[in-house]
Protein backbone atom coordinates (compact mmCIF):
# COMPACT_ATOMS: atom_id res chain seq x y z
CA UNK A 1 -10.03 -9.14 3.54
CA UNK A 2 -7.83 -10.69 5.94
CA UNK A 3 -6.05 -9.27 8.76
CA UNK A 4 -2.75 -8.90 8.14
CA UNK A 5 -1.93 -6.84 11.47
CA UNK A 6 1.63 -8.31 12.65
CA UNK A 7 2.02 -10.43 9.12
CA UNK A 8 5.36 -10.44 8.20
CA UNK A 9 6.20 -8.08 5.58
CA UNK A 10 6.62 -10.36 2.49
CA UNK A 11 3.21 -11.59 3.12
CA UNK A 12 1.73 -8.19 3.61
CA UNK A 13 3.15 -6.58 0.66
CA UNK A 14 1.98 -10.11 -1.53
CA UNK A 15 -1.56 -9.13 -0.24
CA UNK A 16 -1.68 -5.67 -0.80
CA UNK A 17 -0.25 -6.34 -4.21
CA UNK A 18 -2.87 -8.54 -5.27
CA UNK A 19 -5.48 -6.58 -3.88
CA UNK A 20 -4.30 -3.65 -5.49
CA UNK A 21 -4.02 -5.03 -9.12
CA UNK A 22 -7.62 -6.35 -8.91
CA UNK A 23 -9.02 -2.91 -8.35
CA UNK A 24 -6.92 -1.46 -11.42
CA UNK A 25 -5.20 0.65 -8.97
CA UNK A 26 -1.33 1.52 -9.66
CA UNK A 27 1.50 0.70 -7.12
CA UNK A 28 4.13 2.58 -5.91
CA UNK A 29 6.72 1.34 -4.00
CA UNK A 30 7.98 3.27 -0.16
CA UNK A 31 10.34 2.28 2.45
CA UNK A 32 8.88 0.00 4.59
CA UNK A 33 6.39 1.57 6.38
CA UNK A 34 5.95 1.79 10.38
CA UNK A 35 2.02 1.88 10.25
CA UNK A 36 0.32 -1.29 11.44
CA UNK A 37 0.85 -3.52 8.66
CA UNK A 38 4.86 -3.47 7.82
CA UNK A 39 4.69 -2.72 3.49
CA UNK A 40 6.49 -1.60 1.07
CA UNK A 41 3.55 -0.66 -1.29
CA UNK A 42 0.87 1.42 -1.70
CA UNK A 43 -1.78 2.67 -4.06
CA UNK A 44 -2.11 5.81 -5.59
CA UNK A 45 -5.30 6.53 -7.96
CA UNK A 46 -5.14 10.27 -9.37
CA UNK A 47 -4.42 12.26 -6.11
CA UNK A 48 -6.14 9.29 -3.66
CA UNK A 49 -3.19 7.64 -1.60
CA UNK A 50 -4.37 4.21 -0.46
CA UNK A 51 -2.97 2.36 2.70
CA UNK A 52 -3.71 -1.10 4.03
CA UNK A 53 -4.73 -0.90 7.91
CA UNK A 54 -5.19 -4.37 9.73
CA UNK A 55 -8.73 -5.56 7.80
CA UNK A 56 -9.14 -2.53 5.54
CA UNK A 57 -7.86 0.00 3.01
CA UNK A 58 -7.29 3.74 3.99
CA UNK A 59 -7.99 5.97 0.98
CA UNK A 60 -7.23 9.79 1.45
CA UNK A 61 -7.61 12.22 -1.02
CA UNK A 62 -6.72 16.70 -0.28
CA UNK A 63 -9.67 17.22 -2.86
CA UNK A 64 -12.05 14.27 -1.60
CA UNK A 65 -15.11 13.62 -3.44
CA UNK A 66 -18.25 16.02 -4.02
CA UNK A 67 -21.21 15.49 -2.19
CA UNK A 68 -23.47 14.68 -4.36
CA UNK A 69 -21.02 11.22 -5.87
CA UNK A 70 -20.59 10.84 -2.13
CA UNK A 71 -24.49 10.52 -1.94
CA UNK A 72 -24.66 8.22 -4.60
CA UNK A 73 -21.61 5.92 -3.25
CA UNK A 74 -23.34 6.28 0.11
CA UNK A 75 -26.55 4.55 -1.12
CA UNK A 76 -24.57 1.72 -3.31
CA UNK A 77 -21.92 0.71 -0.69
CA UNK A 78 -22.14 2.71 2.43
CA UNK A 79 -21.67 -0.45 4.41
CA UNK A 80 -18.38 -1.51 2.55
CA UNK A 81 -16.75 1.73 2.29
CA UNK A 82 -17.31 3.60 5.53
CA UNK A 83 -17.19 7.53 5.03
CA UNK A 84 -14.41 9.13 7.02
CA UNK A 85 -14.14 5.10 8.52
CA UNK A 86 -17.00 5.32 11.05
CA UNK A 87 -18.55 2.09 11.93
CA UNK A 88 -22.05 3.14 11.93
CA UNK A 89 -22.94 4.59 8.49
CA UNK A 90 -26.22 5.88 9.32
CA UNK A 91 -25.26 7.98 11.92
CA UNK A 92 -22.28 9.26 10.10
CA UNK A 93 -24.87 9.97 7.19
CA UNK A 94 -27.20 11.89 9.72
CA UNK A 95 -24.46 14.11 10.56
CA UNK A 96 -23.01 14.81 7.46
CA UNK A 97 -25.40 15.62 4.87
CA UNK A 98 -26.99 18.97 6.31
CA UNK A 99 -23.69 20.43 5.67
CA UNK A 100 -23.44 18.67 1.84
CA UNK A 101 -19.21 18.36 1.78
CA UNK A 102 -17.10 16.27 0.22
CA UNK A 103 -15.82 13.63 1.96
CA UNK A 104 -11.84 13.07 1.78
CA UNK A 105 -11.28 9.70 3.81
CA UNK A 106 -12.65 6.34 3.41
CA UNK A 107 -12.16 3.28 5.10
CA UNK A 108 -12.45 -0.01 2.57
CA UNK A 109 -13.45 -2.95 4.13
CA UNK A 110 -13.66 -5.59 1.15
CA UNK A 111 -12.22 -6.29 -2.11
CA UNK A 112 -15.62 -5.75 -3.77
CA UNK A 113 -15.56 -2.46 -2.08
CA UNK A 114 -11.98 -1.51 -3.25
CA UNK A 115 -12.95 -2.48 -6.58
CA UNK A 116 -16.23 -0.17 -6.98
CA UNK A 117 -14.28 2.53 -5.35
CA UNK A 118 -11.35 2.90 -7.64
CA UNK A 119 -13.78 2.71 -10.74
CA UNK A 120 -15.98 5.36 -9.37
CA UNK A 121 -12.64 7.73 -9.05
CA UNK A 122 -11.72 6.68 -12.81
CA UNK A 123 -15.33 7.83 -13.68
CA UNK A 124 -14.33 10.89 -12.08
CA UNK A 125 -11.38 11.51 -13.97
CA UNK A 126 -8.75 9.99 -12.12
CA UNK A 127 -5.59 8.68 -13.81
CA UNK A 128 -2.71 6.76 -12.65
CA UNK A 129 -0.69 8.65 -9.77
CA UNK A 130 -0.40 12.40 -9.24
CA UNK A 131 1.70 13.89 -7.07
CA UNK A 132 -0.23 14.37 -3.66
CA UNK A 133 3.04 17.06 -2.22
CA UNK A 134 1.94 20.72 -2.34
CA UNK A 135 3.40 22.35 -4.95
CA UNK A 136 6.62 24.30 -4.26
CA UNK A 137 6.31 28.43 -4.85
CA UNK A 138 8.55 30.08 -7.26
């Protein structure tokens, strides 16, 4: 993935467009946002909100995914989709799997990546966008 820290906006939201579509995950458009990368799009997969940082995607979810798919995504791609965006894996693994919880932030660091994440969540159930705002009481 390329950097696209400072890009100009049209350019950034061209990118995350296209990166977007070829993991089969839907768009929604914001107001430009004031993050690192100036868009106007992001993705949002069932209740996972995905941002694009400087070289990678930030996915976020408030129910995460269980331990045990987190195990099994761990072993497939733990170097391309860095659990709760640590850079070391293995010591993130170390410290996180005595306590078996599911993991609610990811840091995406190639298309391939991107891709294999977004079908996992649709083999989870996830569809299109739900809303991610807590619910209001009545």
């Amino acid at each position: 993935m390329i950097n696209l820290a400072g890009a100009e906006h049209q350019i950034c939201d061209e990118t995350i467009s296209a990166e977007l579509k070829a993991a089969q995950i839907p768009i929604i458009s914001v107001f430009r946002s004031s993050w690192e990368v100036p868009a106007t799009e992001i993705g949002l997969l069932g209740d996972w909100v995905f941002t694009r940082a400087w070289y990678y995607w930030s996915a976020h979810s408030p129910t995460g995914i269980p331990f045990e798919v987190v195990e099994r995504l761990y072993t497939k791609i733990g170097k391309e989709v860095r659990l709760d965006g640590h850079c070391e894996p293995e010591d993130w693994w170390k410290h996180i799997s005595p306590r078996r919880q599911p993991a609610h932030v990811y840091h995406i660091d190639t298309l391939g990546g991107l891709e294999a994440f977004s079908e996992l969540l649709r083999s989870l159930g996830a569809e299109g966008p739900k809303s991610v705002m807590p619910k209001e009481k009545t």
